[in-house]
Protein backbone atom coordinates (compact mmCIF):
# COMPACT_ATOMS: atom_id res chain seq x y z
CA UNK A 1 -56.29 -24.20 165.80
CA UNK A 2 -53.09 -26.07 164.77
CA UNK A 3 -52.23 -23.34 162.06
CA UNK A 4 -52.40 -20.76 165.10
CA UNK A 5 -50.20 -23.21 167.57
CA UNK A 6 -47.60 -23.86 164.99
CA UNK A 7 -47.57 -20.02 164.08
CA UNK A 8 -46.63 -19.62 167.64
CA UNK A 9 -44.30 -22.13 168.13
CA UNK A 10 -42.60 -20.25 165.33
CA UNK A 11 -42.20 -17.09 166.92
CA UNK A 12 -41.67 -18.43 170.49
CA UNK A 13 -38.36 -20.20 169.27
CA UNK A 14 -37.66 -17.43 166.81
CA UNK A 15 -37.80 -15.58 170.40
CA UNK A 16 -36.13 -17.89 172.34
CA UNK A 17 -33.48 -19.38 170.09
CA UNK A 18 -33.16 -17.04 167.22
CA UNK A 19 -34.37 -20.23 164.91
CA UNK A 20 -36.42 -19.72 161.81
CA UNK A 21 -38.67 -21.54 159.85
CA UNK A 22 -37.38 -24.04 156.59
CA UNK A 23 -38.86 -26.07 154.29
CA UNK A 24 -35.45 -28.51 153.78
CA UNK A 25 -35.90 -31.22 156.89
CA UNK A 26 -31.73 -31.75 155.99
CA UNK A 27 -31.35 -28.16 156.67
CA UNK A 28 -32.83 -28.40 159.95
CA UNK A 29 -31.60 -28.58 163.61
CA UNK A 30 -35.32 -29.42 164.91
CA UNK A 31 -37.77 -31.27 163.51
CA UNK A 32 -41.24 -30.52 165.24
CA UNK A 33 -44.41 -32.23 163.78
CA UNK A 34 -47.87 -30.51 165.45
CA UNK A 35 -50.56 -32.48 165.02
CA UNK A 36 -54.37 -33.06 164.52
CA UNK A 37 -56.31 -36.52 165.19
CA UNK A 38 -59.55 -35.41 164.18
CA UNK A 39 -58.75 -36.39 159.61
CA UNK A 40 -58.77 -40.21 159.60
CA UNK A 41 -55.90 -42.19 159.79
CA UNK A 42 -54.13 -39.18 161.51
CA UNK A 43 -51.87 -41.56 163.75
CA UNK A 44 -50.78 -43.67 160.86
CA UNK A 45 -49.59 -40.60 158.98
CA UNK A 46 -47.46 -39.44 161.74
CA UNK A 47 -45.62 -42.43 161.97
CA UNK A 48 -44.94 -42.60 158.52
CA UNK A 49 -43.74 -38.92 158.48
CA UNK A 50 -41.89 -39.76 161.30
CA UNK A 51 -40.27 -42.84 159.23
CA UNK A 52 -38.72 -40.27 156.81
CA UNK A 53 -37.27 -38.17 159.57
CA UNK A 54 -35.64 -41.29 160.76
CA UNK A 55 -33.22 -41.69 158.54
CA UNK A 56 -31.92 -37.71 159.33
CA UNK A 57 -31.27 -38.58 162.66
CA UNK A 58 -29.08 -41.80 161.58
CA UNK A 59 -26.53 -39.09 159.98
CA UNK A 60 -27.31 -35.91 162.46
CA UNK A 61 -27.43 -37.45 166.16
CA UNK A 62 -27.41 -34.04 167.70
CA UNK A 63 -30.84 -33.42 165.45
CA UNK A 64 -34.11 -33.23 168.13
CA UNK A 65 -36.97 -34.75 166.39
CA UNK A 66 -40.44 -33.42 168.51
CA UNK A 67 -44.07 -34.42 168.45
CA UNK A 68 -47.11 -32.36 169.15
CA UNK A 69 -50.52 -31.74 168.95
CA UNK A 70 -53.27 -33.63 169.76
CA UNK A 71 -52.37 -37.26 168.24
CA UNK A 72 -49.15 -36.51 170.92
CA UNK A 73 -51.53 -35.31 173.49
CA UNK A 74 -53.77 -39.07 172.65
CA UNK A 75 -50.72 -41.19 172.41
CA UNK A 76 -48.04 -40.30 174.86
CA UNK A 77 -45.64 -42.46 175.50
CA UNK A 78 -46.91 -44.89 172.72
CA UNK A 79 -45.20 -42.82 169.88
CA UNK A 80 -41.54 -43.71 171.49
CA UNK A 81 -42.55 -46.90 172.03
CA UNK A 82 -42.93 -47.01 168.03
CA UNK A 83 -40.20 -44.19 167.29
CA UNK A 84 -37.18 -44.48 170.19
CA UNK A 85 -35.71 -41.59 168.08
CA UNK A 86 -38.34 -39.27 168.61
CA UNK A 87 -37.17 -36.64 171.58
CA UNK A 88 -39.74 -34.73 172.12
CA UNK A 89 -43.31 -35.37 172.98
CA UNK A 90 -45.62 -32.03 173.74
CA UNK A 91 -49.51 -31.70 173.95
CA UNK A 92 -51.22 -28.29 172.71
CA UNK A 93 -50.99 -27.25 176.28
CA UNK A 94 -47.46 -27.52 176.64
CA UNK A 95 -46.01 -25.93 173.74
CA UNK A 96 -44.73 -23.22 175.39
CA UNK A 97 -42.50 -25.12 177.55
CA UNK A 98 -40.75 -25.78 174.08
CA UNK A 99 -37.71 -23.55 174.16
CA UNK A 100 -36.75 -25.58 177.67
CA UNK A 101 -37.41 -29.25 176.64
CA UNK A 102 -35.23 -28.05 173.71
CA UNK A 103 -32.34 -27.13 175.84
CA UNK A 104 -32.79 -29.84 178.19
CA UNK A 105 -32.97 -32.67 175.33
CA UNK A 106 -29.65 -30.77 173.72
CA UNK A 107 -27.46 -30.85 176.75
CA UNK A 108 -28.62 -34.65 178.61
CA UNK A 109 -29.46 -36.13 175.68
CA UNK A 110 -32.72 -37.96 177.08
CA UNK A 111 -36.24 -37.83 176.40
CA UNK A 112 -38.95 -35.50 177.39
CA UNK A 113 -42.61 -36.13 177.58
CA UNK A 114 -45.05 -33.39 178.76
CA UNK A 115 -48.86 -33.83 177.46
CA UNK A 116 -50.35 -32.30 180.62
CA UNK A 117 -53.42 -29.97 181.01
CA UNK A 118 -51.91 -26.69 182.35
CA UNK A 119 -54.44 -24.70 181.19
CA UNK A 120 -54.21 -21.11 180.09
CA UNK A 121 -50.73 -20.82 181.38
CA UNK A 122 -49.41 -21.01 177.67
CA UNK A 123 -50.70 -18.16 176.67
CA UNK A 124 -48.24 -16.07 179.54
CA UNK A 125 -45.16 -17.31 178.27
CA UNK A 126 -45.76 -17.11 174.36
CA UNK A 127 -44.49 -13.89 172.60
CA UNK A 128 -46.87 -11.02 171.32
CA UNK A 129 -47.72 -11.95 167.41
CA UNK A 130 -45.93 -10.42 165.01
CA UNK A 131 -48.04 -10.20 161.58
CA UNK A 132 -47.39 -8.31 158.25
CA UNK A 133 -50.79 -9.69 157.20
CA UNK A 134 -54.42 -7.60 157.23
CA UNK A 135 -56.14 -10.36 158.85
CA UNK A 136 -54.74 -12.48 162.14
CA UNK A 137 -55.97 -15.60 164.11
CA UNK A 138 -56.46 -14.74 167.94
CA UNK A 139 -57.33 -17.55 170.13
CA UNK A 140 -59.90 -17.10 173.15
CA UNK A 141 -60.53 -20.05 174.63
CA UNK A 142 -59.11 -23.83 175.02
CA UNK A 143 -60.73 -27.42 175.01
CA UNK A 144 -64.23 -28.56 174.97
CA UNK A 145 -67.20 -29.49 177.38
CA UNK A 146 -69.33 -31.00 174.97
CA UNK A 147 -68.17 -35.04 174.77
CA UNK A 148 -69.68 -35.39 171.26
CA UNK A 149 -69.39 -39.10 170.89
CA UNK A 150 -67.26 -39.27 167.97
CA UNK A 151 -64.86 -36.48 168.97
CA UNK A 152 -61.71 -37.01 170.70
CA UNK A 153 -60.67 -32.85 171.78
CA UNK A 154 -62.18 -33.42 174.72
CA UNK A 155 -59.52 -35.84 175.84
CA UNK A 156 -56.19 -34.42 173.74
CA UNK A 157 -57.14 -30.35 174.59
CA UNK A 158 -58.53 -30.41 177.91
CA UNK A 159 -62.21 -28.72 179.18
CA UNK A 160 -63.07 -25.51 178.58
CA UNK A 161 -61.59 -22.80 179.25
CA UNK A 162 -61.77 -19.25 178.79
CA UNK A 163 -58.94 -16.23 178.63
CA UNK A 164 -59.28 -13.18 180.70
CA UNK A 165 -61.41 -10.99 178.28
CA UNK A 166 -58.63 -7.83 178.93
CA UNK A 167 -55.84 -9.76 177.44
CA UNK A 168 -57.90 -10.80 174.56
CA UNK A 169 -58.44 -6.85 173.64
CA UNK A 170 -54.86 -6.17 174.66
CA UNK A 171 -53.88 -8.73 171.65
CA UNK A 172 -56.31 -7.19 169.11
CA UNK A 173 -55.20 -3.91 169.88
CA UNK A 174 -51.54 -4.69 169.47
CA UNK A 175 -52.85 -6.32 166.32
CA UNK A 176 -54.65 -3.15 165.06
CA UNK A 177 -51.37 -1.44 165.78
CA UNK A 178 -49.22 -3.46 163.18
CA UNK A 179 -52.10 -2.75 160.43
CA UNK A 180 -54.48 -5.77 161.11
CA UNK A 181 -58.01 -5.13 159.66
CA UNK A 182 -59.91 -8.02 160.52
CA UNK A 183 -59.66 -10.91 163.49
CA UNK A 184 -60.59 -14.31 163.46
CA UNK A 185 -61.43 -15.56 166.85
CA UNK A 186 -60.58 -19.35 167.47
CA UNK A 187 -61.81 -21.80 169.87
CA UNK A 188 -63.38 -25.35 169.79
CA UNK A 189 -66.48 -24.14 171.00
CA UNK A 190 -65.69 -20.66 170.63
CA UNK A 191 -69.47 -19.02 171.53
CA UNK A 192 -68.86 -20.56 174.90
CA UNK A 193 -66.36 -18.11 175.94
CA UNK A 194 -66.97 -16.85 179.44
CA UNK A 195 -63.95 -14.57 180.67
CA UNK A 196 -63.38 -12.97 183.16
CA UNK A 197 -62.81 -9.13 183.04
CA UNK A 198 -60.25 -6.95 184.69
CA UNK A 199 -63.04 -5.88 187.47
CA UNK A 200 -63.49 -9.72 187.96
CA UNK A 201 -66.76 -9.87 186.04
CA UNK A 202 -67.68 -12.86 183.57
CA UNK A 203 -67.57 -11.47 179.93
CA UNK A 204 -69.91 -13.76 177.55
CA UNK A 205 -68.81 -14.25 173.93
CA UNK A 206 -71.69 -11.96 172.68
CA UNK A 207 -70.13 -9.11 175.09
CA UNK A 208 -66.42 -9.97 173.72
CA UNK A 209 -67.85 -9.11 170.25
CA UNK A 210 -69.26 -5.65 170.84
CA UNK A 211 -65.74 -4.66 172.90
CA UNK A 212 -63.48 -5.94 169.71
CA UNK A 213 -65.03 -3.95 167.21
CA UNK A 214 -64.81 -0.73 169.27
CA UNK A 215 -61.21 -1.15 168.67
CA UNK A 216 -60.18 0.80 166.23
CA UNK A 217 -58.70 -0.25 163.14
CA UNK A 218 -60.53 -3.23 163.37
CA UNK A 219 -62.97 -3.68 160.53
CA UNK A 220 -64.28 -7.07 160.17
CA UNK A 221 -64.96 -9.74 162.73
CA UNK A 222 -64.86 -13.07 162.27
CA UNK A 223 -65.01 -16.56 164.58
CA UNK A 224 -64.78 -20.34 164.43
CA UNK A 225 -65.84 -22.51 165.53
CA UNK A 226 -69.20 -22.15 167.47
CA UNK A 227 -71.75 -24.43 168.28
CA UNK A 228 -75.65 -24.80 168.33
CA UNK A 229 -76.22 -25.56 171.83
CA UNK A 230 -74.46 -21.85 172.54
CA UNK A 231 -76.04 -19.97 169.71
CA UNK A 232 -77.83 -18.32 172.23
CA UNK A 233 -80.32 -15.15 171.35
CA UNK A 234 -78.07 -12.46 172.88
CA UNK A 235 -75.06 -13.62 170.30
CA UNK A 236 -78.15 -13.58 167.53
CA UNK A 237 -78.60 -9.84 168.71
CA UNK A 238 -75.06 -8.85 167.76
CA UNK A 239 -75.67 -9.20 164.40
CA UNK A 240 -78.27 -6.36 164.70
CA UNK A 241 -76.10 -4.24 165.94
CA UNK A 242 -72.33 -5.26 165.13
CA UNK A 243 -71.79 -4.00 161.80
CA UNK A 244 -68.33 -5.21 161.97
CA UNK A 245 -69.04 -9.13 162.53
CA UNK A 246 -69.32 -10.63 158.79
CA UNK A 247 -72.52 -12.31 157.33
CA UNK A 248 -70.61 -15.49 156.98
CA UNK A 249 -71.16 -18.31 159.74
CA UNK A 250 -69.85 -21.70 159.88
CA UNK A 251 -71.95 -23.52 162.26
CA UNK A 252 -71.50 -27.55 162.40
CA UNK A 253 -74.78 -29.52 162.41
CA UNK A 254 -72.84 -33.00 161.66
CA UNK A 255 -76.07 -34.43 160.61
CA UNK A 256 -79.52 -33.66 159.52
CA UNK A 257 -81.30 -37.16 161.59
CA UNK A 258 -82.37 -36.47 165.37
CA UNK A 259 -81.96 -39.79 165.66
CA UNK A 260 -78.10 -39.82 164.50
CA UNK A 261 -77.69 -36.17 166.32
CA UNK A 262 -78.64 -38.30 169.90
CA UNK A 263 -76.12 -40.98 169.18
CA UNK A 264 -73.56 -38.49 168.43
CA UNK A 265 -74.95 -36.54 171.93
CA UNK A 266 -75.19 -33.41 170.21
CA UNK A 267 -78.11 -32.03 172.34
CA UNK A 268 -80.17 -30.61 170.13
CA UNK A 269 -82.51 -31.14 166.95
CA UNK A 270 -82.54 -30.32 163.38
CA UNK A 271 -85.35 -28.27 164.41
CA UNK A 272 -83.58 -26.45 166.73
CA UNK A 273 -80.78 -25.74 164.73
CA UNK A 274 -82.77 -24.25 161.93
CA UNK A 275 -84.82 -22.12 164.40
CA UNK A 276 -81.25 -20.29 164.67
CA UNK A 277 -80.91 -20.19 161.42
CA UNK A 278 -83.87 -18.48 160.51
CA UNK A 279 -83.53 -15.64 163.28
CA UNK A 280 -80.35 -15.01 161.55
CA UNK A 281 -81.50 -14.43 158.65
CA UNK A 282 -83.90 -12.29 159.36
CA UNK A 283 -81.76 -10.11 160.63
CA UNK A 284 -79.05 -10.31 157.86
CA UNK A 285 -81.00 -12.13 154.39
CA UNK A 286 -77.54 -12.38 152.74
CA UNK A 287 -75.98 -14.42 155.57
CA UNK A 288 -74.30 -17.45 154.17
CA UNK A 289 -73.55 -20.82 156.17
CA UNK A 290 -71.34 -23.59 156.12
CA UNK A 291 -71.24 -26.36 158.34
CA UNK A 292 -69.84 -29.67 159.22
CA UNK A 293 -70.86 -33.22 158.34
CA UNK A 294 -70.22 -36.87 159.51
CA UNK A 295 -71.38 -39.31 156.88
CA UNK A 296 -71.73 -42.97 157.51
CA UNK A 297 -71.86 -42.40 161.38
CA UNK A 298 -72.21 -46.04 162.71
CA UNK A 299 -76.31 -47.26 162.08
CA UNK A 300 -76.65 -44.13 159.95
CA UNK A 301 -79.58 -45.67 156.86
CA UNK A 302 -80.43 -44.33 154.42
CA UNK A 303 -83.34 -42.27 155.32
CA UNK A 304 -80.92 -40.35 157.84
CA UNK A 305 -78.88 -39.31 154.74
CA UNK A 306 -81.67 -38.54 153.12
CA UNK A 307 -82.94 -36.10 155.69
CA UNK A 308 -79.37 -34.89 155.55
CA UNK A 309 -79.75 -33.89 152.11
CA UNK A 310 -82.98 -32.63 153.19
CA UNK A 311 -80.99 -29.99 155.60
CA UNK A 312 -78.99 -28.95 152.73
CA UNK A 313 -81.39 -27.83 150.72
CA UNK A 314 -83.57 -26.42 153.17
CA UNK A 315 -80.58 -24.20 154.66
CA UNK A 316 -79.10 -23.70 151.40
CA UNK A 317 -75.38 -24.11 152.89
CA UNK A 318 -72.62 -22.45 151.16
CA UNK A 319 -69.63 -24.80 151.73
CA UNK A 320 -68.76 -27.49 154.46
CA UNK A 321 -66.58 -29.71 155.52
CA UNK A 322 -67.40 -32.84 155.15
CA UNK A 323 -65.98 -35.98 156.16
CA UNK A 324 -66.49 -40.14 156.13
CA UNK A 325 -67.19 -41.37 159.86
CA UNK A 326 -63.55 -43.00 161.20
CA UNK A 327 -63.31 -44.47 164.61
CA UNK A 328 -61.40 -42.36 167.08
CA UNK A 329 -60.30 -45.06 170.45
CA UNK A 330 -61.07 -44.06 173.43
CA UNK A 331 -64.41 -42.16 172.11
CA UNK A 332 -67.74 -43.11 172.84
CA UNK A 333 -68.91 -44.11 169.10
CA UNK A 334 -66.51 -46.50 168.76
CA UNK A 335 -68.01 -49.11 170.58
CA UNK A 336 -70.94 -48.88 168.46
CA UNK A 337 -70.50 -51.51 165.38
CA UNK A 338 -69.66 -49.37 162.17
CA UNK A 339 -71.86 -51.39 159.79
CA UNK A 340 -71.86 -49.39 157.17
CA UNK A 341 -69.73 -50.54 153.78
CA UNK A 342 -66.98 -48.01 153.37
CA UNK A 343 -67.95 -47.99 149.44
CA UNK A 344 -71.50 -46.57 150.28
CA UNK A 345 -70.26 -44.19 152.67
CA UNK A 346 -67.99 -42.70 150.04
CA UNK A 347 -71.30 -42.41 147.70
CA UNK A 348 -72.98 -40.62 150.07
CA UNK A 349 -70.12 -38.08 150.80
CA UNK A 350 -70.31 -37.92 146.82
CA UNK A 351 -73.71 -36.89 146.83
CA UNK A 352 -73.74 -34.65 149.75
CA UNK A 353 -70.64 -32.53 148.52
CA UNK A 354 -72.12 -32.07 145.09
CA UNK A 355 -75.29 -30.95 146.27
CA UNK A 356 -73.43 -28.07 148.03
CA UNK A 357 -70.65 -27.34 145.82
CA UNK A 358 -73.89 -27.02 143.42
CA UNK A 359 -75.32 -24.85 145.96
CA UNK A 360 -72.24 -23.09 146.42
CA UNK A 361 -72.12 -22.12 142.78
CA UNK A 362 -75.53 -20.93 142.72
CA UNK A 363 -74.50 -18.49 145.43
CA UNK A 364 -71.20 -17.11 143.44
CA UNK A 365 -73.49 -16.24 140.17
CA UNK A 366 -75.80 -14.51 142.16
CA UNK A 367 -72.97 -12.04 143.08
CA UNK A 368 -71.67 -11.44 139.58
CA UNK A 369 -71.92 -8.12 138.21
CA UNK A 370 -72.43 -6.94 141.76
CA UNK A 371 -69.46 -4.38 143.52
CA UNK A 372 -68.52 -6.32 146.71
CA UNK A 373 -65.82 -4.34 149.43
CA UNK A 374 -62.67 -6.92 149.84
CA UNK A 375 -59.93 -6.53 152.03
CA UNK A 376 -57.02 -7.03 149.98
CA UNK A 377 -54.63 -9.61 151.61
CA UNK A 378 -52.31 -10.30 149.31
CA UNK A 379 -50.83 -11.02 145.47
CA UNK A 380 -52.02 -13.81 144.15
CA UNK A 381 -50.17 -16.91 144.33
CA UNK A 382 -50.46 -18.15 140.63
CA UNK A 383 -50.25 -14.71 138.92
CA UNK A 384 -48.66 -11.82 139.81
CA UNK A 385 -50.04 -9.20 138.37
CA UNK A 386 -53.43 -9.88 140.56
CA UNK A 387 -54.05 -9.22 143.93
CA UNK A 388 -56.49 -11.16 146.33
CA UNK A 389 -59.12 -10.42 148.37
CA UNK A 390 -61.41 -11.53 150.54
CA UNK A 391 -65.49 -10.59 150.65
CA UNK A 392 -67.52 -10.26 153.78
CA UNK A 393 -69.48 -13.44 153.22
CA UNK A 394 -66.32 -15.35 152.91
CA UNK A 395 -65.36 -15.58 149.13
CA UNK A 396 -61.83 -14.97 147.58
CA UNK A 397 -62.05 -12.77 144.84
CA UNK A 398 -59.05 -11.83 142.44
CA UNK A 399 -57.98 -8.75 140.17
CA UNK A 400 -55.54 -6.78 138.99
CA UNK A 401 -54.41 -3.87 141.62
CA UNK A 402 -51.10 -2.68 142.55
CA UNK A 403 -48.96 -4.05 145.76
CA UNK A 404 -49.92 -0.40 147.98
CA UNK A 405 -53.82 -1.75 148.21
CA UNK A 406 -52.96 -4.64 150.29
CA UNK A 407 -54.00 -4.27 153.89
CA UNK A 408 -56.88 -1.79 152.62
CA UNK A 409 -60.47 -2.40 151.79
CA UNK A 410 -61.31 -1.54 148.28
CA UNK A 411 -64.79 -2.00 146.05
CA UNK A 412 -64.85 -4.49 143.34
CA UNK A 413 -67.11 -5.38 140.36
CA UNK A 414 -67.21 -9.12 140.06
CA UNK A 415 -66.83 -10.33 136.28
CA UNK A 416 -66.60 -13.74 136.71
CA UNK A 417 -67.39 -16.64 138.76
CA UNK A 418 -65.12 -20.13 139.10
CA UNK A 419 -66.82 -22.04 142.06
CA UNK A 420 -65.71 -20.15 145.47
CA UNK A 421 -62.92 -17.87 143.53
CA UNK A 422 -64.36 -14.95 141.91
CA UNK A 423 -62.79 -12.59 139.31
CA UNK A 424 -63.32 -8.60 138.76
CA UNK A 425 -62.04 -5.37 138.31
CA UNK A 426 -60.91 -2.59 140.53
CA UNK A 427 -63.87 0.05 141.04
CA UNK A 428 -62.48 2.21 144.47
CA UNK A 429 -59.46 1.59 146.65
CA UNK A 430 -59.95 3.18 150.21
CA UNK A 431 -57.93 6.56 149.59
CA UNK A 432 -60.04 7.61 146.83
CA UNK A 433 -63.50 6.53 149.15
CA UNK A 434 -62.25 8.07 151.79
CA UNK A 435 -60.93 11.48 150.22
CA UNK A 436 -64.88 11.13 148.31
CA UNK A 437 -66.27 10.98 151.70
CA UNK A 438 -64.11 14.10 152.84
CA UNK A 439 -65.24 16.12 149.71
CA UNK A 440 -69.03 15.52 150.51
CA UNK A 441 -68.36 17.12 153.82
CA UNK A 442 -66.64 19.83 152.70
């Protein structure tokens, strides 16, 4: 979600004051840090970025230094109590109201501080996207309902709430339009969606999928991130009949103890969860998962990591991300002691990533020597002779191709396997399948 904000905070003051983006703070008239509080120490790291910055304002005072994001959204007015010199304080609400905090911080010369809750009101002020990439992040819904007790979106993003299903399908189309092949549809609990339509009916996210791929030029559907509790059996049934939506699904389980899932109020079992599972894969065999873990979540023992492990194996995840349990104030969780030695926690996060990374490189050799259709999205960053692209279920593969394929689907033979990176050679680009297809019809 940050990625997607700070992409659009990019083009809205591209739009609004002809800025553009560089990598030299010196070089800069605005400094804007957007922000994430859900990594540990996330506060902490601000203010020490934030440090840095400080000394560019001492020899620049017309520089505006900004802050947003959801450690802004969490500490407010706190972050000029530590940094006077910081102008700007936004939440991920507000960002739109950039280009005029901007203007009036240049021309008074005093500070502005706007973490309110305006909900989808953002998203009728900020430009249409401009991409030159195949694939594009579209964002259809804000905040979370859920109140897991370790999380703290709830409180810096707001409840849910949904987007009027006709503007999402006006943005894909416009996306399809500039050569996008495949969307990525982004929201904390994105399966909740419920929009409202242009008739003033209540779209569910199952319904949103079926109406994106009938857009044309879109080829591949994508979404993260959803959760259990809305993994309902009518979403299941897209994947019957949605060719278009990938068999690749991250879906967080945070831990594999019922008794850790009710402390974190997760509402629901491990049971439950792989009930979904398994009617997703028999419906699509191949499907691969990932998923999210909290390790040392306060009382965790050791027999809830072990049934965590037990998950893993059972479910055979393909990747996660995984992360040591960190106190976020103002949550729930941490008012419950955290008695767990930080050294042990790190030995379990040890084990548990090498079981899947093991797990994840059992599932890369069982694709080698088989053709998989990428979408080619771009060269590849440490050799240029190679192209990149990206499989249905998720992997990156790379070979050598020429700079016209990207933005196309073409068929590869994988050759070789490095962990989630795959290598192989160019089989089909879509020209010659389509012109194929054309022949046989002849």
């Amino acid at each position: 979600m940050n990625e997607y904000d700070s992409s659009k905070i990019a083009d809205l003051l591209s739009d609004t004051h002809d800025f553009s983006l560089t990598d030299i703070a010196e070089e800069a008239d605005v400094l804007l840090l957007n922000t994430c509080s859900i990594r540990e120490k996330a506060q902490e790291k601000v203010f020490h970025q934030l440090g840095r910055w400080k000394n560019l304002k001492k020899h620049n005072s017309k520089l505006i230094i900004g802050v947003g994001g959801c450690v802004a959204s969490q500490e407010g007015m706190q972050i000029r109590q530590r940094a006077n010199y910081v102008d700007i304080i936004f939440g991920p609400q507000t960002l739109h109201r950039l280009p005029n905090m901007i203007d009036a911080v240049d021309s008074r010369r005093i500070p502005i501080i706007d973490i309110s809750f305006p909900e989808l009101e953002k998203f009728d002020y900020l430009p249409m996207t401009r991409i030159e990439n195949p694939t594009a992040f579209v964002s259809i819904m804000e905040g979370c309902n859920k109140y897991c007790t370790f999380c703290i979106v709830p409180y810096t993003r707001g409840e849910e709430i949904s987007r009027p299903c006709d503007d999402i399908l006006f943005e894909i189309s416009h996306l399809a339009n500039q050569g996008v092949r495949e969307v990525n549809l982004l929201g904390q609990n994105v399966n909740a969606y419920r929009g409202i339509t242009f008739e003033g009916k209540i779209c569910t996210f199952s319904e949103l999928l079926r109406l994106i791929s009938m857009i044309d030029g879109i080829d591949r559907i994508r979404f993260t991130t959803s959760h259990p509790m809305e993994f309902t059996d009518d979403l299941i049934d897209v994947y019957k009949d949605t060719p278009k939506l990938v068999s690749f699904l991250h879906l967080p389980v945070q831990s594999g103890s019922d008794r850790i899932l009710t402390l974190m109020k997760r509402s629901y079992t491990v049971t439950e969860y792989k009930q979904i599972i398994r009617k997703l894969q028999a419906i699509r065999p191949n499907i691969q998962i990932s998923s999210d873990f909290i390790i040392g979540f306060p009382t965790e023992s050791q027999q809830d990591f072990e049934k965590t492990l037990k998950l893993v194996k059972e479910i055979n995840f393909d990747m996660s991300f995984s992360f040591i349990y960190s106190q976020r104030p103002g949550t729930p969780a941490a008012d419950i002691s955290d008695n767990i030695p930080i050294e042990e926690k790190k030995e379990r996060l040890s084990i548990l990533q090498n079981h899947i990374n093991q797990q994840a490189l059992q599932w890369s050799r069982r694709m080698l020597g088989t053709t998989q259709r990428l979408l080619v999205e771009g060269p590849s960053s440490k050799n240029t002779i190679e192209l990149t692209g990206r499989t249905v279920n998720n992997r990156i593969v790379k070979f050598k191709g020429s700079i016209n394929m990207i933005g196309t689907f073409v068929d590869v033979k994988i050759t070789d396997v490095y962990g989630h990176t795959l290598y192989g050679v160019l089989l089909c680009n879509e020209n010659k399948i389509a012109h194929h297809i054309a022949g046989n019809h002849a």
